[in-house]
Protein backbone atom coordinates (compact mmCIF):
# COMPACT_ATOMS: atom_id res chain seq x y z
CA UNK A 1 29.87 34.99 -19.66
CA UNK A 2 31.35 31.50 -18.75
CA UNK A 3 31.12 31.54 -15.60
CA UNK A 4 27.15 32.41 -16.06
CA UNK A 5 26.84 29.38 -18.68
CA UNK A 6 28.73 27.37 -16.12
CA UNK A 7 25.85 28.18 -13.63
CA UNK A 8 23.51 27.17 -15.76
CA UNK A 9 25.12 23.64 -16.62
CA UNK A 10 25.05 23.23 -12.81
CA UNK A 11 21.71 23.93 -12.29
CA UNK A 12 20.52 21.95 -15.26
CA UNK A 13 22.10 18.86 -13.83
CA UNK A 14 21.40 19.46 -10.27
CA UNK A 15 17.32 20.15 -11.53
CA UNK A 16 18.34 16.50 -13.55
CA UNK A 17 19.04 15.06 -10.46
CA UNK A 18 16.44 16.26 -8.31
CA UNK A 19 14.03 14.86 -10.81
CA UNK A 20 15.01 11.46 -10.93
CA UNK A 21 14.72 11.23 -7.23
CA UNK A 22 11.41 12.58 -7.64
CA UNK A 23 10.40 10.19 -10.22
CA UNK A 24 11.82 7.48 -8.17
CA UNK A 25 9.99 8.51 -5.09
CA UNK A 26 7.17 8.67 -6.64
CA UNK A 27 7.54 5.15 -8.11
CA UNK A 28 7.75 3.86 -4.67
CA UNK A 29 4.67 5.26 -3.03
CA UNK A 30 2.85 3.73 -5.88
CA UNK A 31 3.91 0.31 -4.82
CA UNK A 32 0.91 -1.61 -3.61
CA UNK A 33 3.02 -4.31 -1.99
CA UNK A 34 6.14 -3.60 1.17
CA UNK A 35 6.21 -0.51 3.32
CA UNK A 36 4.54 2.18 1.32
CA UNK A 37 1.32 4.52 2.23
CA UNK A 38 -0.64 3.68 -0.41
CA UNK A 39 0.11 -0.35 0.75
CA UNK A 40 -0.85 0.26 4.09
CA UNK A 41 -3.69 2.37 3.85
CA UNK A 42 -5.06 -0.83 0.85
CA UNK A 43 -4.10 -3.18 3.85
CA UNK A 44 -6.41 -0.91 6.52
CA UNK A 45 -9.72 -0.91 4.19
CA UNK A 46 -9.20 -4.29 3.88
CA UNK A 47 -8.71 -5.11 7.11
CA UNK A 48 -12.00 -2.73 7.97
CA UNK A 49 -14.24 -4.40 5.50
CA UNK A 50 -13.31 -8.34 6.29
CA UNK A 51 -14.22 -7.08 10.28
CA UNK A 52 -17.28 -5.50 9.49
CA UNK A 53 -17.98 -8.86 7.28
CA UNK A 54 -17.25 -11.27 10.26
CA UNK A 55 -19.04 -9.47 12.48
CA UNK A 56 -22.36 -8.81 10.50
CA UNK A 57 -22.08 -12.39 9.94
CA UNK A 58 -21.97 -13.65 13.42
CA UNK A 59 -24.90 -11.54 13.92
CA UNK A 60 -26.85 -13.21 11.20
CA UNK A 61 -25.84 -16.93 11.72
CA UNK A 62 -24.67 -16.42 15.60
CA UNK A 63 -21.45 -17.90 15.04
CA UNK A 64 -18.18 -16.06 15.97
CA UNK A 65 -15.26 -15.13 14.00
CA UNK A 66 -13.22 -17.87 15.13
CA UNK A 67 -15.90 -20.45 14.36
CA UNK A 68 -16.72 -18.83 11.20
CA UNK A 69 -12.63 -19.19 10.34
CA UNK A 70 -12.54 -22.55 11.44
CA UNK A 71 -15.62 -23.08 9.05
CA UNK A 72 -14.00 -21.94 5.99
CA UNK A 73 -10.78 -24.15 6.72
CA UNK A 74 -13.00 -26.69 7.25
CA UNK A 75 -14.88 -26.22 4.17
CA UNK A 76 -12.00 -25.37 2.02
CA UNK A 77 -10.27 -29.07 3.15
CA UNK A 78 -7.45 -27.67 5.31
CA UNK A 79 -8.72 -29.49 8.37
């Protein structure tokens, strides 16, 4: 009988364990900032929709991406 309770001790704290690396990994594919998944696939969409932006408006105002950066550093005071 103690050797079956001692089983069970050992499973409860290796089940513990596994858990809080769970936990933790989960924790850090939540992170919206560094190296995670969810980071880079928030950095992709963003990178898609300010491309689709520059380029719908260099077809409305004919100026490229380039100018249209330079524009906004110009306008915000940088140059």
């Amino acid at each position: 009988k103690t050797v079956i309770s001692e089983r069970e001790l050992k499973l409860k704290s290796l089940s513990e364990k596994w858990k809080k690396e769970r936990i933790a990994k989960e924790n850090f594919d939540k992170k919206a900032f560094g190296f995670t998944k969810n980071s880079e696939i928030l950095n992709g969409r963003i990178a898609m929709f300010f491309i689709i932006t520059g380029l719908l408006t260099e077809i409305w105002t004919g100026q490229t991406i380039p100018d249209q950066i330079e524009t906004i550093i110009r306008t915000l005071g940088i140059i």
